[in-house]
N, C-alpha and C. Protein backbone atom coordinates (compact mmCIF):
# COMPACT_ATOMS: atom_id res chain seq x y z
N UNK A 1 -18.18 -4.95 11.37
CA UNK A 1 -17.15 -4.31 10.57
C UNK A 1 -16.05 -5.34 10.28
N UNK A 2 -15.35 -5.28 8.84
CA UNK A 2 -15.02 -6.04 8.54
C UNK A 2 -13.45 -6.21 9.27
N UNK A 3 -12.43 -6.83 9.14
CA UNK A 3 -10.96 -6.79 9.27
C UNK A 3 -10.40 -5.71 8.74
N UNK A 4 -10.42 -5.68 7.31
CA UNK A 4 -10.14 -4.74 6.20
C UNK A 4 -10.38 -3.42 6.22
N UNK A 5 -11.70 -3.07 6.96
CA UNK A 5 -12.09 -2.18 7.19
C UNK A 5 -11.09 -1.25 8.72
N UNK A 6 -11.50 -2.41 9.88
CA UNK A 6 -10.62 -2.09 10.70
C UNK A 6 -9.72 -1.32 10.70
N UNK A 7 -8.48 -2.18 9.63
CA UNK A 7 -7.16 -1.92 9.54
C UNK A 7 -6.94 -0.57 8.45
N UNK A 8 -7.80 -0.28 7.99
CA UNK A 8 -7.97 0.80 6.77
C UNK A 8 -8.08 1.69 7.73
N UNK A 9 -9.03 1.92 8.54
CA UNK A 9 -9.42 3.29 9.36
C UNK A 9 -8.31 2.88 10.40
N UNK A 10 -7.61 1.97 10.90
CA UNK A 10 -6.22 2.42 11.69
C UNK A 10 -5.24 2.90 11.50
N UNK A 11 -4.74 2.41 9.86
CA UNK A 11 -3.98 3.49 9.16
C UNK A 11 -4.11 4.55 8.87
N UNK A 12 -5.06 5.19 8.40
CA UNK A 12 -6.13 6.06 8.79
C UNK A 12 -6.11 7.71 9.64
N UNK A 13 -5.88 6.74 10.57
CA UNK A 13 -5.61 7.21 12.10
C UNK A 13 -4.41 7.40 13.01
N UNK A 14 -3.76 6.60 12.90
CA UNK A 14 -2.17 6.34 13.61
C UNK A 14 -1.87 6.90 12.46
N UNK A 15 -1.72 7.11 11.04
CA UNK A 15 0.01 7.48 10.34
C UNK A 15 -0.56 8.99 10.53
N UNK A 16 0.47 9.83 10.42
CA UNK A 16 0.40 11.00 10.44
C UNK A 16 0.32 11.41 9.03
N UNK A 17 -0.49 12.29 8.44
CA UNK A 17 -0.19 12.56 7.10
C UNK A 17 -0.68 11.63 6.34
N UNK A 18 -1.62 11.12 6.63
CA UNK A 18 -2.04 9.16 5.77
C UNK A 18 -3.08 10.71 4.78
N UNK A 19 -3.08 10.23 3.22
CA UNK A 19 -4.43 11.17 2.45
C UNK A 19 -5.21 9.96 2.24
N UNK A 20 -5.16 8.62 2.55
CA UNK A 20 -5.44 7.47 1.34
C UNK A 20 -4.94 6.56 1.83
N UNK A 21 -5.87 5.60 1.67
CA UNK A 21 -5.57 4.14 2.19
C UNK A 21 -6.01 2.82 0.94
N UNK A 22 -5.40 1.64 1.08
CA UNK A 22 -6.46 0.67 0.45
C UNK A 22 -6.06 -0.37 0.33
N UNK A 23 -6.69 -1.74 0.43
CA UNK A 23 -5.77 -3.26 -0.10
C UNK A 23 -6.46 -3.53 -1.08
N UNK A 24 -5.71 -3.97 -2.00
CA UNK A 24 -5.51 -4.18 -3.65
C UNK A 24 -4.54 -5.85 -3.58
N UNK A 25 -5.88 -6.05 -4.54
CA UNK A 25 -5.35 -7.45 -5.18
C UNK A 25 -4.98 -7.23 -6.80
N UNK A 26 -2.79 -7.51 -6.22
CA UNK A 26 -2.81 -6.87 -8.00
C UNK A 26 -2.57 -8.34 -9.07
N UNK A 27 -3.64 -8.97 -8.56
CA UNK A 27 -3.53 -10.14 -9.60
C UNK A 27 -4.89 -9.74 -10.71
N UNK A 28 -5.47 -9.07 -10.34
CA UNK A 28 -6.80 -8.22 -10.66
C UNK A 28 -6.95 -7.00 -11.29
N UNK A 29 -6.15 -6.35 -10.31
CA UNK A 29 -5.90 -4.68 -9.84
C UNK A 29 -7.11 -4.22 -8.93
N UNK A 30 -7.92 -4.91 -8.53
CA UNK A 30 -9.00 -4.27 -7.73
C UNK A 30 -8.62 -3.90 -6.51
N UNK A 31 -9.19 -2.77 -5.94
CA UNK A 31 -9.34 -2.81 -4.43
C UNK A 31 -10.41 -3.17 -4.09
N UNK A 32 -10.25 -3.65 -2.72
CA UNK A 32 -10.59 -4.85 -1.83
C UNK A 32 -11.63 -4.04 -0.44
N UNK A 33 -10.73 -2.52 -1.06
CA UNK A 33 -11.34 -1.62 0.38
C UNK A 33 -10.48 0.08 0.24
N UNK A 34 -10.86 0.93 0.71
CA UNK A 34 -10.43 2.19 0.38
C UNK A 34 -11.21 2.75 1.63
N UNK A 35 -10.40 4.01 1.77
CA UNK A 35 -10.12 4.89 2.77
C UNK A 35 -9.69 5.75 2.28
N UNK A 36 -10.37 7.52 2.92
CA UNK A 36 -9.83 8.60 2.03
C UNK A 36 -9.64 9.11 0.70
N UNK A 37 -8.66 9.28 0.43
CA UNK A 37 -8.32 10.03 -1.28
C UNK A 37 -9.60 11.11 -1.11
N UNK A 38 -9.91 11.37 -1.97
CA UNK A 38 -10.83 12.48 -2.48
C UNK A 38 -10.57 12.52 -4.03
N UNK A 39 -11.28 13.90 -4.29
CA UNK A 39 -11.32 14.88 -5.75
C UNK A 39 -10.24 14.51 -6.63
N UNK A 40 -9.37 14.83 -6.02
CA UNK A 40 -7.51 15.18 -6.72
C UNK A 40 -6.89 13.44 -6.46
N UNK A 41 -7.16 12.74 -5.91
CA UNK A 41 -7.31 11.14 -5.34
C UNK A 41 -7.98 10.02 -5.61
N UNK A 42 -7.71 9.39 -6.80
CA UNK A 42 -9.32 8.21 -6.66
C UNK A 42 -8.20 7.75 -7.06
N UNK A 43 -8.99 6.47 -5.62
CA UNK A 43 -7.76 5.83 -4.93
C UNK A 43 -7.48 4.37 -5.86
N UNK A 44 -9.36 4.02 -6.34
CA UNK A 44 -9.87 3.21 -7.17
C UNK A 44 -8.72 3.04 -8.39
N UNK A 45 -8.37 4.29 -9.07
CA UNK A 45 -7.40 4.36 -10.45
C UNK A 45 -6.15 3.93 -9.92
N UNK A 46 -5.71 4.78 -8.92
CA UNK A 46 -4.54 4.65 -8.43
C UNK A 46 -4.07 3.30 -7.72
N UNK A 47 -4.80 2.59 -7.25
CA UNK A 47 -4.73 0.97 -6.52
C UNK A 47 -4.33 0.44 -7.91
N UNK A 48 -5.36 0.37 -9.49
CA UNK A 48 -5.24 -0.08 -10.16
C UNK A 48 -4.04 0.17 -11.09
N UNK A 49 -3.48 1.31 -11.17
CA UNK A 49 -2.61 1.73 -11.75
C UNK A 49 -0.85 1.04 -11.02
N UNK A 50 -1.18 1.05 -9.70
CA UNK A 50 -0.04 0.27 -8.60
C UNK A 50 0.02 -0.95 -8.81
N UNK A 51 -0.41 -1.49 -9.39
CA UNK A 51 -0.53 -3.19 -9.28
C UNK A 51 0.23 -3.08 -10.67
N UNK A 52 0.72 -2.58 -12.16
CA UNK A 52 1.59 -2.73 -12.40
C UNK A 52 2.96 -2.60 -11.82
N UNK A 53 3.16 -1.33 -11.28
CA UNK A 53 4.37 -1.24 -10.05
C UNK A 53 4.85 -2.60 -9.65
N UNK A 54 3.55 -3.19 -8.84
CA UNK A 54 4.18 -4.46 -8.10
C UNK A 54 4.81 -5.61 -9.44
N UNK A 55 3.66 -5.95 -10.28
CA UNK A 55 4.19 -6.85 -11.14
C UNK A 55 5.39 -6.65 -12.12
N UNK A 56 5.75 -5.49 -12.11
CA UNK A 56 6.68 -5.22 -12.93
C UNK A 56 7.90 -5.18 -12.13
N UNK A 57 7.86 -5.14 -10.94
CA UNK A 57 8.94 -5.65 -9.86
C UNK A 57 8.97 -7.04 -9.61
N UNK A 58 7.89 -7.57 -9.68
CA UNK A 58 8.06 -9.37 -9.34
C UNK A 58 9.07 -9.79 -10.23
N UNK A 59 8.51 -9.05 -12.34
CA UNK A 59 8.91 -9.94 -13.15
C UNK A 59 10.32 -9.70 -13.01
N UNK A 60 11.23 -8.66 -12.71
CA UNK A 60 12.49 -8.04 -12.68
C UNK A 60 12.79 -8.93 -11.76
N UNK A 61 12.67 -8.90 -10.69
CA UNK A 61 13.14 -10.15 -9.69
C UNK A 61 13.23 -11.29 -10.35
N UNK A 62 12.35 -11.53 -10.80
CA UNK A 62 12.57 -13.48 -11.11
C UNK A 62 13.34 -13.32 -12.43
N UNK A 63 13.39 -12.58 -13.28
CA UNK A 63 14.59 -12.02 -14.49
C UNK A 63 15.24 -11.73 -14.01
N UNK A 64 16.11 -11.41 -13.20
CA UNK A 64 17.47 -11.62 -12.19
C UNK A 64 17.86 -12.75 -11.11
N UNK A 65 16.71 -13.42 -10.76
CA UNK A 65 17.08 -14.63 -10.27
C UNK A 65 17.11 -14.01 -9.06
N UNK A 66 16.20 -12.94 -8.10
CA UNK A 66 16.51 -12.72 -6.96
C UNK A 66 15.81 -13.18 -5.59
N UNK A 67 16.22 -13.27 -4.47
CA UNK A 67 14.94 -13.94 -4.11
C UNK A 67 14.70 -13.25 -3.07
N UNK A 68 13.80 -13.73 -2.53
CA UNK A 68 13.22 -13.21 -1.03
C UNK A 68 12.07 -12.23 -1.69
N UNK A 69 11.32 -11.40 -0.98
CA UNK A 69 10.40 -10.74 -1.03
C UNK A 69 10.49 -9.58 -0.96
N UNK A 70 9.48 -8.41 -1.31
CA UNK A 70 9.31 -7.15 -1.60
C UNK A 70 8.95 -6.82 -0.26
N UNK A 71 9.34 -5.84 0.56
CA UNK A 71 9.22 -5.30 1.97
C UNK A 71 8.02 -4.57 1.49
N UNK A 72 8.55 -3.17 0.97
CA UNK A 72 7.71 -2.29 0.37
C UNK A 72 8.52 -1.33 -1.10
N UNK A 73 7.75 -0.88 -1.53
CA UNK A 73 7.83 -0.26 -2.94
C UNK A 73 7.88 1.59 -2.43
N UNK A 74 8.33 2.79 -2.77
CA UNK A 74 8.51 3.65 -2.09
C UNK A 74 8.25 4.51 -3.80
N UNK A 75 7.44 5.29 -3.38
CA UNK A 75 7.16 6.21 -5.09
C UNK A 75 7.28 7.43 -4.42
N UNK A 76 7.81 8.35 -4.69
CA UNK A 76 8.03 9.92 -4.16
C UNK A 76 8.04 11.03 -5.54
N UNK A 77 6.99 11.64 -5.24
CA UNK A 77 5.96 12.70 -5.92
C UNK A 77 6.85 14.02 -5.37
N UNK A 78 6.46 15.19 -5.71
CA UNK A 78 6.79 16.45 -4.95
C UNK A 78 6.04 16.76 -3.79
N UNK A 79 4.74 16.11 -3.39
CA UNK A 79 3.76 16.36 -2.61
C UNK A 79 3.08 15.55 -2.28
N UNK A 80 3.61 13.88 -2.32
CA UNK A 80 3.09 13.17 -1.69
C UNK A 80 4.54 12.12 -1.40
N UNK A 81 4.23 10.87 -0.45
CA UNK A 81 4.99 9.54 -0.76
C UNK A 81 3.61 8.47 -1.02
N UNK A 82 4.13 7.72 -1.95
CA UNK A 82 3.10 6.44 -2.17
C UNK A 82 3.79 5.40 -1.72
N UNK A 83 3.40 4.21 -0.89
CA UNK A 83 3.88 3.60 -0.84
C UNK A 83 3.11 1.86 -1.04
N UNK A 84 3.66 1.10 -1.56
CA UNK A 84 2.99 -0.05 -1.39
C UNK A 84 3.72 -1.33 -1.10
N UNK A 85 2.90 -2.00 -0.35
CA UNK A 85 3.48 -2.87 0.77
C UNK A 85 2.90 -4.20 0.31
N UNK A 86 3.34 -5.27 -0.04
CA UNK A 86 2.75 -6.08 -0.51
C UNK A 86 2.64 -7.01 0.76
N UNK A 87 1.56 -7.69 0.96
CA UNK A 87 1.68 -8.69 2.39
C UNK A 87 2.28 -9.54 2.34
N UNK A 88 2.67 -10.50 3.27
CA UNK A 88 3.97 -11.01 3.68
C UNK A 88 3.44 -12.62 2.49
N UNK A 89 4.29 -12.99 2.26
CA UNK A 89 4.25 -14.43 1.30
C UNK A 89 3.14 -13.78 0.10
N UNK A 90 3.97 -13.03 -0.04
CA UNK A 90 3.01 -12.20 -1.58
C UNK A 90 2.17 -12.92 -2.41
N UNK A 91 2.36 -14.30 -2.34
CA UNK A 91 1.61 -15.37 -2.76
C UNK A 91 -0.11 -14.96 -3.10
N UNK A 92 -0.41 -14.36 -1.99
CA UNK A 92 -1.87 -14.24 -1.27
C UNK A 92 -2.50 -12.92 -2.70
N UNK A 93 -1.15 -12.35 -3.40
CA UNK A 93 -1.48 -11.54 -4.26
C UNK A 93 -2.17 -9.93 -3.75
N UNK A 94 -2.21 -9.44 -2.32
CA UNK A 94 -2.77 -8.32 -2.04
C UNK A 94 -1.45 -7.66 -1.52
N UNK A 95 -1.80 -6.48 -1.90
CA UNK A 95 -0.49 -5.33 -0.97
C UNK A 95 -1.85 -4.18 -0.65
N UNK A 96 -0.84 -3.36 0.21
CA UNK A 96 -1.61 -2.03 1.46
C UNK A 96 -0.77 -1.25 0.00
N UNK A 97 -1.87 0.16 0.09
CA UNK A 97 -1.01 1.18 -0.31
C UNK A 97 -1.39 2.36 0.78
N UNK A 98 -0.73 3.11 0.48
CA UNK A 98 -1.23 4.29 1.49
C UNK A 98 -0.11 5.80 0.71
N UNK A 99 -0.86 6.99 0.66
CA UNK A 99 -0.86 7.78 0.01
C UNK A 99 -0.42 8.79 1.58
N UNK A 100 0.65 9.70 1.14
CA UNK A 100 1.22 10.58 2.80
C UNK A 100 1.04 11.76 1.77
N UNK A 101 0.99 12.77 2.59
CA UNK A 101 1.23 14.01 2.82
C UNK A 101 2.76 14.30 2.95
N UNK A 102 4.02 14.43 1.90
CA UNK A 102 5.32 14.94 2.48
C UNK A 102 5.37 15.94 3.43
N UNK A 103 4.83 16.73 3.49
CA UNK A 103 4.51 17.99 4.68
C UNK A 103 4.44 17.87 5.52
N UNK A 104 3.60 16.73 5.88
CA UNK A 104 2.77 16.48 7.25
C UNK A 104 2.96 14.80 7.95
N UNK A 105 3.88 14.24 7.22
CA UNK A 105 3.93 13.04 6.95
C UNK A 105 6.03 12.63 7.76
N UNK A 106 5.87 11.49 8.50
CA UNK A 106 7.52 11.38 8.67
C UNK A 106 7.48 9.70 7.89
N UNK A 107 8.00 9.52 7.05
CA UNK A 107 8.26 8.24 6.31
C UNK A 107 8.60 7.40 7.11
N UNK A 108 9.36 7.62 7.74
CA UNK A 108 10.33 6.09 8.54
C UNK A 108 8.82 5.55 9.44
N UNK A 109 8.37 6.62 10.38
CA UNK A 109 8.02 6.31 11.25
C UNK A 109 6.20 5.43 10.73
N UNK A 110 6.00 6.12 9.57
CA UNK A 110 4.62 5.37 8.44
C UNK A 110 5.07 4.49 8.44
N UNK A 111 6.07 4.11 7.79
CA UNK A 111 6.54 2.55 7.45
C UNK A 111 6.29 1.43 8.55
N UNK A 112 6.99 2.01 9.59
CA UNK A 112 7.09 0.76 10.61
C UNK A 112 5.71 0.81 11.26
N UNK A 113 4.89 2.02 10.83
CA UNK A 113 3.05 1.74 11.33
C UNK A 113 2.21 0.96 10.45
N UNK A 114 2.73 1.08 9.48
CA UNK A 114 2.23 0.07 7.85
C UNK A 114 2.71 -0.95 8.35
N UNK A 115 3.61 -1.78 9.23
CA UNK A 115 3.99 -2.95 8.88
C UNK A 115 3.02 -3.36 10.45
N UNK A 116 3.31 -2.59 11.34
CA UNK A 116 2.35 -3.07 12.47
C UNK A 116 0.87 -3.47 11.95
N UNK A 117 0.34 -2.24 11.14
CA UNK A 117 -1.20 -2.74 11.08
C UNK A 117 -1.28 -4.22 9.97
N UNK A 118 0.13 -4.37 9.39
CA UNK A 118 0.12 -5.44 8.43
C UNK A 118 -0.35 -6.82 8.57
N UNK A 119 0.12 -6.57 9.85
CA UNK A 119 0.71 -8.12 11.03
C UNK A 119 -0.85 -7.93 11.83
N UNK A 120 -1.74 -7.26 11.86
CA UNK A 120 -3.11 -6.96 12.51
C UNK A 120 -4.13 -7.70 11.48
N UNK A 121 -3.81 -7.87 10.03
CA UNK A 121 -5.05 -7.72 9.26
C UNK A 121 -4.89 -9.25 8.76
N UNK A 122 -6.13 -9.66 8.91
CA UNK A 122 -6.23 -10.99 8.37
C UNK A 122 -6.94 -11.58 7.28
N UNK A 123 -6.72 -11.87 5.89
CA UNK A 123 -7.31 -11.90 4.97
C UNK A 123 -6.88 -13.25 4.29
């Protein structure tokens, strides 16, 4: 089993409320690996559809002259949070997304489990 895989079914597992998992290379838009989603969920569109998100935040950054890096990106739905996390020296071009349950889901405490399994996955 791969790394990717690993860290997909740990998020998976530890976040509470996780519907959806996946790492996406948005120099591409592909995912790399997926977990969850379903019917109402394809995670496939949605990875691809996120990777403008990220680039359209890079270009705003560097058109403001800002620096440092993107922690994470925070999208809030009525019935979900999306979030995407780009890996550390964004360079590498992949971010985590992961799809919550607002219901069932505590944000703060996802976040700082997204960044643990971040620092786990080696690609």
């Amino acid at each position: 089993m791969s790394n990717v895989e690993i860290c997909l079914k740990d998020i998976m597992t530890s976040i509470e409320g996780a519907l959806g998992t996946a790492l996406v290379d948005f120099t591409s838009g592909m995912a790399l690996g997926t977990l969850g989603g379903g019917k109402d969920l394809d995670l496939t569109v949605a990875a691809a559809g996120n990777t403008d998100v990220i680039r359209s935040e890079l270009r705003t950054m560097e058109h403001l002259g800002l620096k440092g890096e993107i922690e994470d990106i925070l999208i809030t739905l009525v019935s979900h949070y999306h979030i995407l996390r780009p890996l550390k020296g964004s360079g590498n071009g992949l971010f985590l997304y992961l799809v919550l349950d607002r219901k069932k889901s505590n944000l703060a405490m996802a976040r700082h489990q997204l960044r643990t399994v971040e620092g786990q996955l080696d690609v």
